[in-house]
Protein backbone atom coordinates (compact mmCIF):
# COMPACT_ATOMS: atom_id res chain seq x y z
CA UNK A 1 0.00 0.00 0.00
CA UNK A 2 1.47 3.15 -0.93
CA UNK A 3 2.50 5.38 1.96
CA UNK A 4 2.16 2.93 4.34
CA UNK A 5 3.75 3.02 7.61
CA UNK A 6 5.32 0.20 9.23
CA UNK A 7 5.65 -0.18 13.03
CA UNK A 8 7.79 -2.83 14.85
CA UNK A 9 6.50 -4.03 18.38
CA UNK A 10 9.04 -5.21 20.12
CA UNK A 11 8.14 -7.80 23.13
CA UNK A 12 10.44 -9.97 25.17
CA UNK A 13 9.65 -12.43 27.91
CA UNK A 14 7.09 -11.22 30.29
CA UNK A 15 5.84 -9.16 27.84
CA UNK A 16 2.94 -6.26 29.14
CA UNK A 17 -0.56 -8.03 27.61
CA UNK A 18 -2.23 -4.49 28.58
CA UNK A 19 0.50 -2.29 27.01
CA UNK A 20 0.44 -2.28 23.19
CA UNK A 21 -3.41 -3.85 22.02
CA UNK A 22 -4.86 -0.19 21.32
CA UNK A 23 -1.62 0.83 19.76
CA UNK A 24 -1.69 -1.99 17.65
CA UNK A 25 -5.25 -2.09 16.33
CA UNK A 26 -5.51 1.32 16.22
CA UNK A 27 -2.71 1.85 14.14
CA UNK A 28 -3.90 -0.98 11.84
CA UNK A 29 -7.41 -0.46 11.83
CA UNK A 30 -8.13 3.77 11.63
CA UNK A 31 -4.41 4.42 10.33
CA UNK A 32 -3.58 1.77 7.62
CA UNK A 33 -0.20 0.76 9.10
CA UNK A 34 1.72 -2.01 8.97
CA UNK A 35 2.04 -3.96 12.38
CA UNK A 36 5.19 -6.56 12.65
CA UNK A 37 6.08 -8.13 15.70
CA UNK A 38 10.07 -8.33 17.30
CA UNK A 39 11.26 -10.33 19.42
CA UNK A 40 15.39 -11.27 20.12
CA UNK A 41 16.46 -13.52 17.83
CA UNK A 42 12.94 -14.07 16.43
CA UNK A 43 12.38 -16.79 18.80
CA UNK A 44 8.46 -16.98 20.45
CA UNK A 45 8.15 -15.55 23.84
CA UNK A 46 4.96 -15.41 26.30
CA UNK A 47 3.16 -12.50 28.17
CA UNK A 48 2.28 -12.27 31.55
CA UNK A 49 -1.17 -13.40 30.54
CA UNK A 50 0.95 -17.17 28.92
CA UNK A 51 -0.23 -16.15 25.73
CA UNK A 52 2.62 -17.36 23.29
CA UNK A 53 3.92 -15.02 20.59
CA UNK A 54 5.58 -16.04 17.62
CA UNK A 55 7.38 -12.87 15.82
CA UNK A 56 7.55 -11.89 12.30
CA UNK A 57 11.39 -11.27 12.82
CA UNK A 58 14.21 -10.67 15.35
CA UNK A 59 15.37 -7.21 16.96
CA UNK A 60 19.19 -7.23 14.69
CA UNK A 61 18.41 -3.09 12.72
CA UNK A 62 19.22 -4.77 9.02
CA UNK A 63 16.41 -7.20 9.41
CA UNK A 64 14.07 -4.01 10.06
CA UNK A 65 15.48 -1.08 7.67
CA UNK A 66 11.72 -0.80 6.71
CA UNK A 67 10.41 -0.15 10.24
CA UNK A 68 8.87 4.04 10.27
CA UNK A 69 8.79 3.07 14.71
CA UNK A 70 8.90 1.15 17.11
CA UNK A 71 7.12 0.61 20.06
CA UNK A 72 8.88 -1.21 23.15
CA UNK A 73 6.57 -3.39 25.09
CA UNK A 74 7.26 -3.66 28.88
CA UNK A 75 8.10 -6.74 30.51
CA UNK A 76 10.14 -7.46 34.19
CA UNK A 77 13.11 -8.49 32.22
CA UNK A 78 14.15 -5.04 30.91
CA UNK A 79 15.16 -4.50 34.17
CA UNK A 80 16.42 -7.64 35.10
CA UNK A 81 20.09 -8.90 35.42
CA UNK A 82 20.70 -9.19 31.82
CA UNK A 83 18.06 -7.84 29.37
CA UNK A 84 18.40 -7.46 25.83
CA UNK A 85 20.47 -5.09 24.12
CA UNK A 86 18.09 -3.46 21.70
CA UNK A 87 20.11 -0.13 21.16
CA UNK A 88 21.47 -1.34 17.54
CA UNK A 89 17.73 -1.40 16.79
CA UNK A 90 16.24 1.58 18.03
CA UNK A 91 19.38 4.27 17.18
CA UNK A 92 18.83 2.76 13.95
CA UNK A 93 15.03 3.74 13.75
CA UNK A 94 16.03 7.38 15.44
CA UNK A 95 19.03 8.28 13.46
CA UNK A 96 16.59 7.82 10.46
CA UNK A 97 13.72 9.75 11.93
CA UNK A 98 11.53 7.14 13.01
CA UNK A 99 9.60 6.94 15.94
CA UNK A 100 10.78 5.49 19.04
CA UNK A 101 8.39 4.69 21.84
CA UNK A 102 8.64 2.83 25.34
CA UNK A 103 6.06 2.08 27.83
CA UNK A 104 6.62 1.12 31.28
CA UNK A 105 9.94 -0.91 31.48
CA UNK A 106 10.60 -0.54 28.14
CA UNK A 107 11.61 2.76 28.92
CA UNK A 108 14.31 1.46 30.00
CA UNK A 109 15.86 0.00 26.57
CA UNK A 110 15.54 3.51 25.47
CA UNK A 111 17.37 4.53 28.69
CA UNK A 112 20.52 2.65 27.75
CA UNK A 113 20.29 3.89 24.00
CA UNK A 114 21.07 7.28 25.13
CA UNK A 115 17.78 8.43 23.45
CA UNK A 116 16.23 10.53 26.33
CA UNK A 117 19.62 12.77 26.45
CA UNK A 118 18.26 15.52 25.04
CA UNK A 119 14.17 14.22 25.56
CA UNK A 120 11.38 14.68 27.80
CA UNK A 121 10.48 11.65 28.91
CA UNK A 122 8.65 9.68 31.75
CA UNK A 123 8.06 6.17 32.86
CA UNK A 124 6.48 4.49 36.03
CA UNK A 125 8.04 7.10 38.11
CA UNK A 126 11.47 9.28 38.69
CA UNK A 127 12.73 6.27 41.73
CA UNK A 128 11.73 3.91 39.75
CA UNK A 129 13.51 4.54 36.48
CA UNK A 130 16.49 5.88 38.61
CA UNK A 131 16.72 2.91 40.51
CA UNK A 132 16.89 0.65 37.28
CA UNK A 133 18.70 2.81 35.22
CA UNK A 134 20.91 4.98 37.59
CA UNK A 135 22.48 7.82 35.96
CA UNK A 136 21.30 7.56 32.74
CA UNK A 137 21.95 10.07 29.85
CA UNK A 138 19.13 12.65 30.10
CA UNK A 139 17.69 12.30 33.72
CA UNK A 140 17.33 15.65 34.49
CA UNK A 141 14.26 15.61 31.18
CA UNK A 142 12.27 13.29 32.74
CA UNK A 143 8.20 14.34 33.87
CA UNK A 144 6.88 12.95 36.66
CA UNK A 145 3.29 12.43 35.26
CA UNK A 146 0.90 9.91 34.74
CA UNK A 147 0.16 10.20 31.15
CA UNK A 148 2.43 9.93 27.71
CA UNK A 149 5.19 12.16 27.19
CA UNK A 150 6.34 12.97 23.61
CA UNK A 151 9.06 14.96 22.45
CA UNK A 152 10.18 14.95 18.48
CA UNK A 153 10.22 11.45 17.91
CA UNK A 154 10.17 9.65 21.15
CA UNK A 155 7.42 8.68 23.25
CA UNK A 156 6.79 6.92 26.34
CA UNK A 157 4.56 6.13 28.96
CA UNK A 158 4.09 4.73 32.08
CA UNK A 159 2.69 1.09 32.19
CA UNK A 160 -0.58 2.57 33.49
CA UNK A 161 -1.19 4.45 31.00
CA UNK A 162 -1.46 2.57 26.84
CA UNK A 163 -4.40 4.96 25.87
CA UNK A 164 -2.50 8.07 26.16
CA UNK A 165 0.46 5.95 24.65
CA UNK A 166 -1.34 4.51 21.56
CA UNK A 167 -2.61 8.69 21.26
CA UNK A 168 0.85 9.77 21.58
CA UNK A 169 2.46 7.66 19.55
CA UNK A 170 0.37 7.79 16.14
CA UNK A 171 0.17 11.56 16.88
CA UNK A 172 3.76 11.43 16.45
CA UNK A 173 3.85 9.42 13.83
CA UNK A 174 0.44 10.80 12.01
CA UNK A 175 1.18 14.40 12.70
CA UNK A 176 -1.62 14.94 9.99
CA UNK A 177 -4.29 12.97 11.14
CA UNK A 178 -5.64 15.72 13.83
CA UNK A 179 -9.33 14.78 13.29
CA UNK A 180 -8.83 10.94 13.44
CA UNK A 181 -6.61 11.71 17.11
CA UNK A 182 -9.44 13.76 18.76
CA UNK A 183 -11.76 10.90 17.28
CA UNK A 184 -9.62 8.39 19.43
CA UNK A 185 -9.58 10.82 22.24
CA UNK A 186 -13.00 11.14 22.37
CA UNK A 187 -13.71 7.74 22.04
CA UNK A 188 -10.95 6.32 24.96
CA UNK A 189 -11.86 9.32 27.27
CA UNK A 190 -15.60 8.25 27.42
CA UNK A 191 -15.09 5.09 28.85
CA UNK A 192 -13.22 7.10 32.33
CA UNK A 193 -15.81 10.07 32.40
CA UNK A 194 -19.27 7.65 32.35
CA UNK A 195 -17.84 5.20 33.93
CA UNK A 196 -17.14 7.48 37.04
């Protein structure tokens, strides 16, 4: 399809369920992208839920030259004692223009790629992401909030939050799709205000 964006959605063991289905459909469905699932070394890996996943391809950058983003899905390993090294991947996307996104832990593979030196950024809290991630390049950007944060080209999100991450993100990425975002808005923020 001509003009078709293509976004990678990177999951590892443990992965988030919660933290990239609106993204994903959304993105398909009202945008016309592309969706392709990542995982290291292609191999399948399960969510929290046990669902399996079996990628369309691994995390190495030449197997995804075609990728416009990528979204990193959260899982307990990012910040465990040896998580994958995903940097080769997502400076690839960034030095190229592409979006970059994280939610919750996968914050912090965006972290260690040095992408939040010059970014506003947030994740599941300023201790938290300083306790995983201590002294990382671009500390002194990050927002303490409980929403998305998106600066240029990178977005993230605390794991509490995928609605204002899916909006973020294909904002970014859609910068020209106003009326379809505040179509999503509308629709996401209706389920909080009637349900209250």
């Amino acid at each position: 399809m001509p003009g078709q964006k293509t976004i990678g959605f990177l999951f590892i063991e443990g992965f988030a369920d919660w933290e990239y289905g609106l993204l994903a459909a959304s993105a398909v469905e009202w945008f016309g992208a592309r969706a392709v699932s990542l995982a290291p070394v292609g191999k399948p890996v399960s969510g929290i839920s046990g669902f399996r996943l079996t990628p369309d391809r691994s995390t190495k950058a030449d197997e995804n030259t075609d990728l416009d983003a990528v979204a990193v899905i959260g899982s307990d390993l990012w910040y465990g004692k040896a998580p994958p090294d995903v940097t080769g991947l997502l400076t690839s996307i960034a030095s190229r223009g592409g979006v970059v996104g994280g939610i919750c832990a996968g914050t912090l593979a965006l972290a260690r790629a040095g992408l939040f030196e010059k970014a506003r950024h947030t994740s599941n809290g300023r201790d938290w992401i300083n306790g995983h991630e201590a002294g990382y390049a671009g500390a002194e950007n990050y927002e303490d909030v409980p929403h998305a944060v998106a600066d240029g080209k990178i977005v993230t999100a605390p794991g509490s939050a995928p609605g204002t991450f899916a909006l973020a993100f294909l904002k970014t990425l859609y910068p020209e799709r106003d009326s379809d975002l505040a179509q999503m808005r509308t629709l996401f923020a209706k389920e909080y205000t009637e349900a209250s």
